[in-house]
C-alpha atoms as a PDB file:
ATOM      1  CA  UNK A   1     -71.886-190.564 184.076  1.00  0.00           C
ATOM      2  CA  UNK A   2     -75.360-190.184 184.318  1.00  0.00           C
ATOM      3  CA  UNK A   3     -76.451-191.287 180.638  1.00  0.00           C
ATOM      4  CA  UNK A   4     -74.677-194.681 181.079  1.00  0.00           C
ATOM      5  CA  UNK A   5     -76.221-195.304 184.715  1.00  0.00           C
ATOM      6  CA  UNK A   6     -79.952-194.679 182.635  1.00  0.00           C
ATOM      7  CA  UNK A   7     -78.603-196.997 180.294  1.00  0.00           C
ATOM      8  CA  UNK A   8     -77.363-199.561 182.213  1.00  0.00           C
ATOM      9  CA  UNK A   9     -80.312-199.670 184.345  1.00  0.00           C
ATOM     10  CA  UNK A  10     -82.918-200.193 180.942  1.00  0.00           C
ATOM     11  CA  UNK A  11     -80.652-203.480 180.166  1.00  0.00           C
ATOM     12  CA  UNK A  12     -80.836-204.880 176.971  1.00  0.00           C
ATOM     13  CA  UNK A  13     -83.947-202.768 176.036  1.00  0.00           C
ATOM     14  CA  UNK A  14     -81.688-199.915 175.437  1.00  0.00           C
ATOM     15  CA  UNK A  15     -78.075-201.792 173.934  1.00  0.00           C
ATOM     16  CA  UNK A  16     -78.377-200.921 170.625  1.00  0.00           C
ATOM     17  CA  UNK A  17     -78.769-196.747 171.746  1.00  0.00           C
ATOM     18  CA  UNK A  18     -75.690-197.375 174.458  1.00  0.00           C
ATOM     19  CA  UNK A  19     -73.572-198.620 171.311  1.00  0.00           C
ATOM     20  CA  UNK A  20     -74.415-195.938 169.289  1.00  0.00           C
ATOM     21  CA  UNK A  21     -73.378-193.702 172.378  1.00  0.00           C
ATOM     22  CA  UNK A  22     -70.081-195.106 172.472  1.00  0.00           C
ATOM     23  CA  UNK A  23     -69.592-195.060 168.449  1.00  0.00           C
ATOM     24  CA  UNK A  24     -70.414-191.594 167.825  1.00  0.00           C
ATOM     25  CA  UNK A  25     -68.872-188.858 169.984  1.00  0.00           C
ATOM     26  CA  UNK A  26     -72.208-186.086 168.595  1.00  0.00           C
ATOM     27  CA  UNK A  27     -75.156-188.520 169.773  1.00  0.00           C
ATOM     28  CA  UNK A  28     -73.449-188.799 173.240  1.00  0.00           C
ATOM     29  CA  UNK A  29     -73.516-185.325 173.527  1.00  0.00           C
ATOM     30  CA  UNK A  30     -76.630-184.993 172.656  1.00  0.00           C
ATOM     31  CA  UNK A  31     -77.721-187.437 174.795  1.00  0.00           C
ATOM     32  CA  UNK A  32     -76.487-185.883 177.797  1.00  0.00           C
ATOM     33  CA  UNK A  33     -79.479-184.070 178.028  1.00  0.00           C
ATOM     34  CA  UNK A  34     -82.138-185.301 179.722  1.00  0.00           C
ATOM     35  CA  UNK A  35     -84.915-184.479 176.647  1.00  0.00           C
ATOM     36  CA  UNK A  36     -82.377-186.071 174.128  1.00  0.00           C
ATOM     37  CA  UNK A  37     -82.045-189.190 176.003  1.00  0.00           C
ATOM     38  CA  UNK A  38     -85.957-189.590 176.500  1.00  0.00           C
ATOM     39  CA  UNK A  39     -86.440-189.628 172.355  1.00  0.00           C
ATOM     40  CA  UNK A  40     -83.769-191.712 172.359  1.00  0.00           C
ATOM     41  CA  UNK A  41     -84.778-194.534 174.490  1.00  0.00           C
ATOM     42  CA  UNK A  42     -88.597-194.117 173.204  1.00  0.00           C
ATOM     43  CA  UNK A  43     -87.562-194.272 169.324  1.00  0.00           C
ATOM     44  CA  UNK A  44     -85.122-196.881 169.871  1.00  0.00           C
ATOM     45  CA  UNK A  45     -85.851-199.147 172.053  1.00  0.00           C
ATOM     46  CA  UNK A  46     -84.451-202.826 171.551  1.00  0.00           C
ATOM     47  CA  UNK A  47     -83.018-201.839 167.898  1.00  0.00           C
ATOM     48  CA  UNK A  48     -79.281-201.972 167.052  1.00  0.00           C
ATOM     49  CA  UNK A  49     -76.890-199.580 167.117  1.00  0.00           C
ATOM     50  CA  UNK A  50     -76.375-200.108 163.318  1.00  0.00           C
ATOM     51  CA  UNK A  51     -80.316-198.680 162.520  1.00  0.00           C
ATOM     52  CA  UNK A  52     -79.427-195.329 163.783  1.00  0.00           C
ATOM     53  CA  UNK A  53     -75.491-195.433 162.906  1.00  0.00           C
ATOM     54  CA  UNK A  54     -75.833-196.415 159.415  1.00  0.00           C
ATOM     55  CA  UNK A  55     -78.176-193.428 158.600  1.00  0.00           C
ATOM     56  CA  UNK A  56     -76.200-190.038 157.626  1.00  0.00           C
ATOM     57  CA  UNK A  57     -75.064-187.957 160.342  1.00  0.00           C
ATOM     58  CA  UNK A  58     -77.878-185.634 159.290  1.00  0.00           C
ATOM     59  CA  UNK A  59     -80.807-187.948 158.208  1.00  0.00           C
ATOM     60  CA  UNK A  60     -80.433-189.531 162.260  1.00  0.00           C
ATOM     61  CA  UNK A  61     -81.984-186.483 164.144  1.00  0.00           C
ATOM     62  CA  UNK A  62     -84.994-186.337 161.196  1.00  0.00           C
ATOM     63  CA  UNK A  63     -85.585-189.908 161.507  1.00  0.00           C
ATOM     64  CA  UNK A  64     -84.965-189.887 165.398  1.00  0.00           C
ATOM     65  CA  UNK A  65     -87.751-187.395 165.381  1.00  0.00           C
ATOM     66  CA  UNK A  66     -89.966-189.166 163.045  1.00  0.00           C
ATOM     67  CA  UNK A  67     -89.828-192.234 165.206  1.00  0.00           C
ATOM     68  CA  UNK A  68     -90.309-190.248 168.102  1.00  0.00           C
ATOM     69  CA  UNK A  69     -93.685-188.099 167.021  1.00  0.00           C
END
């Protein structure tokens, strides 16, 4: 799976975005493509998967995009 080789290959920089990969089916679908994945890993870099999972499902793409801009 490409999205897990990018993650794999930031390291710990990016944990906290492969957790929330795993956790929640939508985000990993998301993230497969390649756009998605490059907001992910700039708005959440070393930050737990709990910042971005503990938001409601639809607050997470408006802060995502907040974070991002």
């Amino acid at each position: 799976m490409q999205v897990e080789d990018y993650l794999q290959q930031a390291g710990e920089l990016l944990q906290g975005v492969r957790k929330a990969l795993h956790q929640d089916p939508t985000l990993l679908e998301m993230a497969r493509t390649p756009f998605f994945l490059w907001i992910l890993s700039l708005a959440y870099p070393q930050r737990s998967a709990d910042e971005l999972l503990n938001l409601p499902k639809p607050e997470r793409l408006r802060r995502l995009f907040d974070r991002y801009i």
